[in-house]
C-alpha atoms as a PDB file:
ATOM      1  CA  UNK A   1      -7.841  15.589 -10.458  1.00  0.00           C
ATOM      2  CA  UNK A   2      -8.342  13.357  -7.327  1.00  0.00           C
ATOM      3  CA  UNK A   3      -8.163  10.120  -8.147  1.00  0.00           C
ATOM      4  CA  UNK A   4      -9.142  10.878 -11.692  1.00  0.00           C
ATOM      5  CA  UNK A   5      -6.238   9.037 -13.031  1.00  0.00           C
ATOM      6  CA  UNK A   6      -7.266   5.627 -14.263  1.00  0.00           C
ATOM      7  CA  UNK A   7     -10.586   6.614 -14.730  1.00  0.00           C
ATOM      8  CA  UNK A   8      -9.565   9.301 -17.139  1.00  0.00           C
ATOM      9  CA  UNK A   9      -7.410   6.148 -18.831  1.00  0.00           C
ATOM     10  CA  UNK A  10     -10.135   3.582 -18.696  1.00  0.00           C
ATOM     11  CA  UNK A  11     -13.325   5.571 -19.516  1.00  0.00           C
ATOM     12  CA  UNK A  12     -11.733   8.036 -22.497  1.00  0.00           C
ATOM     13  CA  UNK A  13      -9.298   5.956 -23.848  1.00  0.00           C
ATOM     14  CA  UNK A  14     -10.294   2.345 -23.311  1.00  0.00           C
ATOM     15  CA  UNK A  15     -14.250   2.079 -22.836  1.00  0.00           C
ATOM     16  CA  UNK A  16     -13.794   1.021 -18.786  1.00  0.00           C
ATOM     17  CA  UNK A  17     -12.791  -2.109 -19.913  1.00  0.00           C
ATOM     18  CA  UNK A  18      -9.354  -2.664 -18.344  1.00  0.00           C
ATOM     19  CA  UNK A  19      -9.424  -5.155 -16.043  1.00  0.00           C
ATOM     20  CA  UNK A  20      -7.481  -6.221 -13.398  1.00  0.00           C
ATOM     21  CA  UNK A  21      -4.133  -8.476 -13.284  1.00  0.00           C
ATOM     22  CA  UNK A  22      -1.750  -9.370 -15.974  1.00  0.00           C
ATOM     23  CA  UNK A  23      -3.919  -7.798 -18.727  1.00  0.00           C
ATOM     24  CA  UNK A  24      -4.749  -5.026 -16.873  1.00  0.00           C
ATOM     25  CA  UNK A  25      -0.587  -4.575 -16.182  1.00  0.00           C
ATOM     26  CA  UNK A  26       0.432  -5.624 -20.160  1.00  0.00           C
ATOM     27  CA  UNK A  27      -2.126  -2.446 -20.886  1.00  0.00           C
ATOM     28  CA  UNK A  28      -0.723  -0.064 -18.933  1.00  0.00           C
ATOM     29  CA  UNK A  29       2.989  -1.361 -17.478  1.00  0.00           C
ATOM     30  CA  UNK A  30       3.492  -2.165 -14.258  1.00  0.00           C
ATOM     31  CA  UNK A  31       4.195   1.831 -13.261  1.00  0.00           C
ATOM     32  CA  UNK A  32       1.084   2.811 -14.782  1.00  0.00           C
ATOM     33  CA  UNK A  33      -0.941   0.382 -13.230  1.00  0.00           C
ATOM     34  CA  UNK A  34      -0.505   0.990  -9.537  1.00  0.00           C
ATOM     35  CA  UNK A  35      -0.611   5.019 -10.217  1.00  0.00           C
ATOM     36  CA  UNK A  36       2.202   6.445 -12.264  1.00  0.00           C
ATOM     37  CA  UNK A  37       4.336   9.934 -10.754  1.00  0.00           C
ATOM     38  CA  UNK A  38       6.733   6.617 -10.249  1.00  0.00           C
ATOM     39  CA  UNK A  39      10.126   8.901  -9.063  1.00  0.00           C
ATOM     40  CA  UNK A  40       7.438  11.640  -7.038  1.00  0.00           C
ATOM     41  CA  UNK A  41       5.799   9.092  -4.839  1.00  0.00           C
ATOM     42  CA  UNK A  42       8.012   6.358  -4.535  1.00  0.00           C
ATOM     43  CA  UNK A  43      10.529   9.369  -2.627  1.00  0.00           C
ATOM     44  CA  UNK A  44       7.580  11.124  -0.426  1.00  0.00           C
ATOM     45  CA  UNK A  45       6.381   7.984   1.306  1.00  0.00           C
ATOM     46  CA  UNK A  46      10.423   7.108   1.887  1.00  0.00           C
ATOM     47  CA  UNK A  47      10.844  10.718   3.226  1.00  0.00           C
ATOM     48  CA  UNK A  48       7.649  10.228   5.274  1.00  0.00           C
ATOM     49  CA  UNK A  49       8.829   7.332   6.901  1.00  0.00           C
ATOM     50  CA  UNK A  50      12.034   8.621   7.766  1.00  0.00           C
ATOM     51  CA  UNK A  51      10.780  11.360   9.518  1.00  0.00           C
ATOM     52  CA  UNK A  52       8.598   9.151  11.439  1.00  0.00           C
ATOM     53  CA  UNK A  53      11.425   7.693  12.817  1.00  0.00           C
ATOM     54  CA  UNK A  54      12.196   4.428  10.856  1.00  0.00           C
ATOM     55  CA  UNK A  55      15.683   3.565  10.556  1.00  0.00           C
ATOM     56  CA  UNK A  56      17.960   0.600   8.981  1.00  0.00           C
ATOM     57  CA  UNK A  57      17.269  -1.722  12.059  1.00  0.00           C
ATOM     58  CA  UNK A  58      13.629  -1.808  11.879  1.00  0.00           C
ATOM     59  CA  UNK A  59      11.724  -4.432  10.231  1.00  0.00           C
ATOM     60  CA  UNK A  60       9.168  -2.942   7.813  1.00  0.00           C
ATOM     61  CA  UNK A  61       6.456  -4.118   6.409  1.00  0.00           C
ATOM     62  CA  UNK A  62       4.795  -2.645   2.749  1.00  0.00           C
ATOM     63  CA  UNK A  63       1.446  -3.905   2.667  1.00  0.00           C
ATOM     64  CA  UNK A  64       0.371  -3.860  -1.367  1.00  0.00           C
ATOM     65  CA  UNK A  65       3.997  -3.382  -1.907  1.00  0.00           C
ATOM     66  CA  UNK A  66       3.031  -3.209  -6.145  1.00  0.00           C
ATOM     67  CA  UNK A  67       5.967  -2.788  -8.482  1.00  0.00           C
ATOM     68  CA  UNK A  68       8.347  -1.684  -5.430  1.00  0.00           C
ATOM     69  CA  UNK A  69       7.528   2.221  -6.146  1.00  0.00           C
ATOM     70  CA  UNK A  70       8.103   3.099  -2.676  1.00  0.00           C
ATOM     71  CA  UNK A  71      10.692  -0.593  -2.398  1.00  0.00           C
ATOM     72  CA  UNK A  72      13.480   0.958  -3.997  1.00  0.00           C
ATOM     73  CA  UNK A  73      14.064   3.459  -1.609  1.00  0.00           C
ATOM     74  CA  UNK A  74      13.161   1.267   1.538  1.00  0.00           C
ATOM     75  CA  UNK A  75      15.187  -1.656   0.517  1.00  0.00           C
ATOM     76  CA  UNK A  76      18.548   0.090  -0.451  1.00  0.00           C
ATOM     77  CA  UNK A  77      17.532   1.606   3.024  1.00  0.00           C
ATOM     78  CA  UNK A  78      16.909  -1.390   5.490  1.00  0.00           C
ATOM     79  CA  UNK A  79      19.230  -3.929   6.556  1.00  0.00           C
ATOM     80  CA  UNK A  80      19.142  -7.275   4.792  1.00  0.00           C
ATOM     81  CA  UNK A  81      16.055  -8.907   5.435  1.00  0.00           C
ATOM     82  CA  UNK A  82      14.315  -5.970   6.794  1.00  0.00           C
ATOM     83  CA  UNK A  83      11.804  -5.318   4.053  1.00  0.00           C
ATOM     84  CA  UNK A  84       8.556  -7.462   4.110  1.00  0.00           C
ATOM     85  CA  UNK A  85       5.606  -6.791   1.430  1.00  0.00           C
ATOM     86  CA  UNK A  86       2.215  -8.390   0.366  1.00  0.00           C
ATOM     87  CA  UNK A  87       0.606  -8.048  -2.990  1.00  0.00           C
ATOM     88  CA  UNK A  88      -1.912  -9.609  -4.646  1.00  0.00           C
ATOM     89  CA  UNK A  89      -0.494  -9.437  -8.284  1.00  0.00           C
ATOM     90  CA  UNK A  90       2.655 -11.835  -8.970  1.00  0.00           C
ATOM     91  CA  UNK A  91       2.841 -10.352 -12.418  1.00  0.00           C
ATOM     92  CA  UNK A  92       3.677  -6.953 -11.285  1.00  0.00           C
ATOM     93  CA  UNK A  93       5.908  -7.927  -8.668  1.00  0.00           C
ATOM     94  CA  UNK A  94       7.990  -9.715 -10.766  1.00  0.00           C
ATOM     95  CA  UNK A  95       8.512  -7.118 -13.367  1.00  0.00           C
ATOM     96  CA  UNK A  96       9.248  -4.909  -9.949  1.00  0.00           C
ATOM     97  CA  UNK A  97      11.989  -6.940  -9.189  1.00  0.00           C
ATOM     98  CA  UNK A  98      13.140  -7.369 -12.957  1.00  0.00           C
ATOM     99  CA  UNK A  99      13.191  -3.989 -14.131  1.00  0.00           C
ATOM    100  CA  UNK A 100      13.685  -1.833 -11.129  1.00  0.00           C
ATOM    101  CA  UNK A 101      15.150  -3.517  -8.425  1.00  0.00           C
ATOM    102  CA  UNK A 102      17.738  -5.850 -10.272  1.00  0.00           C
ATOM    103  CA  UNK A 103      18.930  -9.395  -9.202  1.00  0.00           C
ATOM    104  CA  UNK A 104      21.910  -8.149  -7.594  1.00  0.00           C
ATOM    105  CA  UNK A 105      20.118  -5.713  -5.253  1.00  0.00           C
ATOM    106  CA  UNK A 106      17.283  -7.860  -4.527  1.00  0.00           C
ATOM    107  CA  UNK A 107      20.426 -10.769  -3.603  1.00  0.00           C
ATOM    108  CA  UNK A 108      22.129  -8.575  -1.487  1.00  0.00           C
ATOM    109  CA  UNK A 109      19.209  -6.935   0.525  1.00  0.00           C
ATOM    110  CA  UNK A 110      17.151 -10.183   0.373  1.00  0.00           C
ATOM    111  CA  UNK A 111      13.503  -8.896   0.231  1.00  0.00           C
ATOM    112  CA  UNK A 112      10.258 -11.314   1.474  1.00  0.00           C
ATOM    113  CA  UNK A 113       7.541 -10.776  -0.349  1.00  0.00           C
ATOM    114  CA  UNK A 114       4.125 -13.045   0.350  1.00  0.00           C
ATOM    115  CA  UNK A 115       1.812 -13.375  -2.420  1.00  0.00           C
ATOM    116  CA  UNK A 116      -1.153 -13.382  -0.993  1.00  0.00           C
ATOM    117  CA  UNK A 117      -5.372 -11.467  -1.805  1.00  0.00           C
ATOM    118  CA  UNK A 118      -6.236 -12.703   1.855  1.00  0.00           C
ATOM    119  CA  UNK A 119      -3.782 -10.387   3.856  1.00  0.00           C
ATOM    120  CA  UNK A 120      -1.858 -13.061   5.248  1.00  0.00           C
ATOM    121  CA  UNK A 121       0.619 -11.687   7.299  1.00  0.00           C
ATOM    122  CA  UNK A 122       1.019 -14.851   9.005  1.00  0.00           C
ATOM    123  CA  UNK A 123       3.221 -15.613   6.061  1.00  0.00           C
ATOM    124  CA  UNK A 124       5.732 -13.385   7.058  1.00  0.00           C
ATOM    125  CA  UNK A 125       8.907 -14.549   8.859  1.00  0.00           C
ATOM    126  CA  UNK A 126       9.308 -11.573  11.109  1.00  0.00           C
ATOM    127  CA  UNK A 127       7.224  -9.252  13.093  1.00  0.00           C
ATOM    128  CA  UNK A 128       7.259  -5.398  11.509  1.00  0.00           C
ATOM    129  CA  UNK A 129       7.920  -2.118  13.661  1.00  0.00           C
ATOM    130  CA  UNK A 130       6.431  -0.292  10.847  1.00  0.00           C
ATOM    131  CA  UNK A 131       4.352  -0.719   8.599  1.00  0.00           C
ATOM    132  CA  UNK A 132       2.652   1.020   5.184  1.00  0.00           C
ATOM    133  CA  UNK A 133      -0.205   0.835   2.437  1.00  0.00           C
ATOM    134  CA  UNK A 134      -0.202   3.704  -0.031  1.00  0.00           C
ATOM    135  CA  UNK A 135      -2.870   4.158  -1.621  1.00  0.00           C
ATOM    136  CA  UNK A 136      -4.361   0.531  -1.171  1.00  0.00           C
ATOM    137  CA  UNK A 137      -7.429   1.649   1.234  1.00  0.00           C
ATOM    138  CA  UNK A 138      -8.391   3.818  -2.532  1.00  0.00           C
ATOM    139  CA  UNK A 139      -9.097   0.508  -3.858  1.00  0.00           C
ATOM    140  CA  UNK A 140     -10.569  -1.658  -1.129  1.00  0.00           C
ATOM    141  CA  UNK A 141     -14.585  -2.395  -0.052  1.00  0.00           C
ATOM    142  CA  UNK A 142     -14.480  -1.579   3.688  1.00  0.00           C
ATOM    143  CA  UNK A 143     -15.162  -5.734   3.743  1.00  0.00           C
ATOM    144  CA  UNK A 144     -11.458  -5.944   2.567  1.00  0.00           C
ATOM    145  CA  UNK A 145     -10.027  -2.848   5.129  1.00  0.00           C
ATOM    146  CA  UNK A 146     -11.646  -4.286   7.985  1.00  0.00           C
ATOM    147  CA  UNK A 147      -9.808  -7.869   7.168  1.00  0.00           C
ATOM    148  CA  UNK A 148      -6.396  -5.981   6.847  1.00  0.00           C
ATOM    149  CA  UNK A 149      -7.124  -4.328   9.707  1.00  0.00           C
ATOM    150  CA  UNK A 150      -8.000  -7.573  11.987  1.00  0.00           C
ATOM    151  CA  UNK A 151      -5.399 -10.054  10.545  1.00  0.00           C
ATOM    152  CA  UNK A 152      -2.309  -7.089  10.943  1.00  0.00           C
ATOM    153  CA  UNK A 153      -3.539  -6.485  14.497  1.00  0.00           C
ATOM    154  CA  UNK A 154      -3.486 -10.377  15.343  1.00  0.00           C
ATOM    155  CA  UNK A 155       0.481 -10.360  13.604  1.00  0.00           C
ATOM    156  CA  UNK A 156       1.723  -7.268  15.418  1.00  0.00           C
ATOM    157  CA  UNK A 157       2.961  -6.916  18.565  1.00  0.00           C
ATOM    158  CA  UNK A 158       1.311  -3.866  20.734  1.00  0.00           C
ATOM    159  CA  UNK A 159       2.891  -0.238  19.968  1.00  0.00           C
ATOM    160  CA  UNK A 160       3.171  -1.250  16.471  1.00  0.00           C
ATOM    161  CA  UNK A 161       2.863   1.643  13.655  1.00  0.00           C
ATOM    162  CA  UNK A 162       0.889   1.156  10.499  1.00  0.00           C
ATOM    163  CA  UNK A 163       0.680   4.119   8.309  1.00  0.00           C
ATOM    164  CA  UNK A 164      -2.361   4.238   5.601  1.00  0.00           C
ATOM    165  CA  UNK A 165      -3.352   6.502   2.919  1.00  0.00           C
ATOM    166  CA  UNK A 166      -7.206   6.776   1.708  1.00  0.00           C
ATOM    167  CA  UNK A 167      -9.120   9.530   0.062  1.00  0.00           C
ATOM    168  CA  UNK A 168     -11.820  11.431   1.579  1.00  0.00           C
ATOM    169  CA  UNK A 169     -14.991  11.781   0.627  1.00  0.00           C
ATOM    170  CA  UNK A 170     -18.480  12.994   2.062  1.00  0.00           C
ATOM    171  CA  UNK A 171     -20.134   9.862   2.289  1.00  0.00           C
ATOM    172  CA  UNK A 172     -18.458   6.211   2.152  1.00  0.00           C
ATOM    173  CA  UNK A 173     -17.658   4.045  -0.817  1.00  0.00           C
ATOM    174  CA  UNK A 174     -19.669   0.671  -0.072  1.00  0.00           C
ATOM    175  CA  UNK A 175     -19.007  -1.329  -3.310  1.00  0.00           C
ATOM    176  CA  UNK A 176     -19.490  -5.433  -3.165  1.00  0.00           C
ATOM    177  CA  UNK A 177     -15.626  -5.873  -3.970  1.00  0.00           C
ATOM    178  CA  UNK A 178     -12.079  -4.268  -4.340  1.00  0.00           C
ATOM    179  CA  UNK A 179     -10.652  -3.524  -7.780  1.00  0.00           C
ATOM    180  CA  UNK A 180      -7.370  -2.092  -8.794  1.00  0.00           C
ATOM    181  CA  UNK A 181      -8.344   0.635 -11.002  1.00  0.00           C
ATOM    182  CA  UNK A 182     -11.481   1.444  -9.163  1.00  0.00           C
ATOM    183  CA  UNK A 183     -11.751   4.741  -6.732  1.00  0.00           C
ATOM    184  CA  UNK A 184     -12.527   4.436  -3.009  1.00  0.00           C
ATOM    185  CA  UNK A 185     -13.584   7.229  -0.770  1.00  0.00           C
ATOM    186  CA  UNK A 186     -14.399   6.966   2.805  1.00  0.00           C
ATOM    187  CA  UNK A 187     -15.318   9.553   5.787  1.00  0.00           C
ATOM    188  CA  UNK A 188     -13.065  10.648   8.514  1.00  0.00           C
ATOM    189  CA  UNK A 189     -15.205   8.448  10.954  1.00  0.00           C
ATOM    190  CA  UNK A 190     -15.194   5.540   9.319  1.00  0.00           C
ATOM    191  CA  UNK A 191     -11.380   5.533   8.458  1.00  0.00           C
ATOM    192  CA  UNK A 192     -11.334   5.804  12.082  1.00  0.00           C
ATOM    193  CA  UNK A 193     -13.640   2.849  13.255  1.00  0.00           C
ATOM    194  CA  UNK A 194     -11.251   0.276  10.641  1.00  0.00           C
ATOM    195  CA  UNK A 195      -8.963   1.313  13.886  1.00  0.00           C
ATOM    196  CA  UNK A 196     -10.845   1.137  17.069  1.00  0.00           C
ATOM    197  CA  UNK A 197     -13.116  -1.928  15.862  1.00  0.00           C
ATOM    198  CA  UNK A 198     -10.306  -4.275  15.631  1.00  0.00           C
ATOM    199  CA  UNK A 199      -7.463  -3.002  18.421  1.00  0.00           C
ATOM    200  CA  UNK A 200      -6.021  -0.212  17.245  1.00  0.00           C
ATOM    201  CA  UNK A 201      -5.725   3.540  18.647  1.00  0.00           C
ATOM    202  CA  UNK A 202      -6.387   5.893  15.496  1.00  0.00           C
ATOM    203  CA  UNK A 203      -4.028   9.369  15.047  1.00  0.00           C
ATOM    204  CA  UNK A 204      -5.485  11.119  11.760  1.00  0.00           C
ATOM    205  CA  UNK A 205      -2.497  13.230  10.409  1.00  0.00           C
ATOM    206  CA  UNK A 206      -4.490  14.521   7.480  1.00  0.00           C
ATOM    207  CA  UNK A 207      -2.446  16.196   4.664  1.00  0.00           C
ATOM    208  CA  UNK A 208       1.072  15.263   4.070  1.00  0.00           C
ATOM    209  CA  UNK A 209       1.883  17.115   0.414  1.00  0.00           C
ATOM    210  CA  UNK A 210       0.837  13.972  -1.764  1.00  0.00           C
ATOM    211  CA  UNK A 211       0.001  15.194  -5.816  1.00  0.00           C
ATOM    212  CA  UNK A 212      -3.361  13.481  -5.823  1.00  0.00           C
ATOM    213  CA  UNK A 213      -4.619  14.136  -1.804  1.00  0.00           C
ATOM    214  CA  UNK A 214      -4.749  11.255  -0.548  1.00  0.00           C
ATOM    215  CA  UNK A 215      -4.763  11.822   3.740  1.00  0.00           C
ATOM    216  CA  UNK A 216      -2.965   9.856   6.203  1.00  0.00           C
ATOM    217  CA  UNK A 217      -3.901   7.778   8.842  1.00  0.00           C
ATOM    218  CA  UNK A 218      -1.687   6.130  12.092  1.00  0.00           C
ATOM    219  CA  UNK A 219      -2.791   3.527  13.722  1.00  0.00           C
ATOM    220  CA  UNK A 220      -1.508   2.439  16.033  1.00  0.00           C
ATOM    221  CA  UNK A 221      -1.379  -1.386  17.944  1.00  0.00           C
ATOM    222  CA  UNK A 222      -2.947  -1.364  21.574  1.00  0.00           C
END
């Protein structure tokens, strides 16, 4: 079932008509909305970063950070003011921090979060050592990729790892804009020219046991 998920949802139970943002989240709760398997996922991409090496010290960055399903293992994790994030969609990053990260947590570990559709790192008070987008590169144009790609490379300082997830397909996903709940596929080739186009050395790791397939990616900063 690939990426069959919310189109399953949207096209047999709701006519395709979900959109995106706070309607789009009050329809399907902000778990739902950015890809369910909440407990499943948010633990492998923790585990996967561990094993690359990330520890308490480094500052990490979770680019399309959502509802914090992968934040409430990092930020327990990281030293206070270690965790930076980006999303688009106040709405569900607020009901991230109100139902599963809690006010005394989120006091203690002091999180930075930038609101922001225009990957503006820039925003950000620190530099990351690491950073992460799973399954964000499923719902981008390559228009929207190749802007990550440039403004993260212009934040970071060389060395710099940033781990992505995408799905891949035979032939490349070339849709006018991004959505949410939309399905993005792109070739091995082109995942790697979002790299080398805009400063960054590509590694593809391939499989790394997620449920729905999606392949991994390292790029990393020259």
């Amino acid at each position: 079932m690939k990426g069959n998920l919310f189109n399953w949802i949207r096209y047999s139970l709701f006519g395709g008509v979900i959109p995106e943002g706070k309607k789009g989240i009050a329809v399907l709760g902000h778990r739902f909305y950015v890809g369910g398997r909440w407990d499943e996922i948010g633990q492998l991409q923790f585990d996967f970063m561990f094993a690359q090496g990330l520890r308490p010290e480094h500052v990490f960055l979770d680019i399309g950070c959502g509802s914090f399903r992968g934040g409430i293992h990092f930020i327990p994790y990281l030293n206070k003011g270690n965790y930076l994030a980006i999303e688009k969609e106040e709405e569900l990053v607020q009901r991230g921090i109100e139902n599963e990260l809690g006010k005394e947590l989120f006091d203690a570990k002091r999180p930075e979060i930038v609101i922001t559709e225009a990957f503006e790192f820039t925003e950000l008070s620190k530099v990351p050592d690491y950073s992460l987008s799973l399954s964000l590169f499923t719902h981008l144009s390559s228009a929207d990729i190749n802007l990550c790609m440039k403004n993260l490379r212009a934040f970071v300082n060389p060395g710099h790892r940033y781990y992505a997830t995408f799905f891949e397909g035979g032939s490349d996903s070339e849709r006018r804009r991004s959505h949410s709940l939309d399905h993005f596929e792109y070739t091995r080739t082109t995942i790697e020219k979002f790299g080398t186009e805009h400063g960054w050395e590509t590694h593809y790791i391939g499989e790394w046991n997620h449920p729905r397939d999606l392949i991994m990616v390292l790029y990393t900063a020259r």
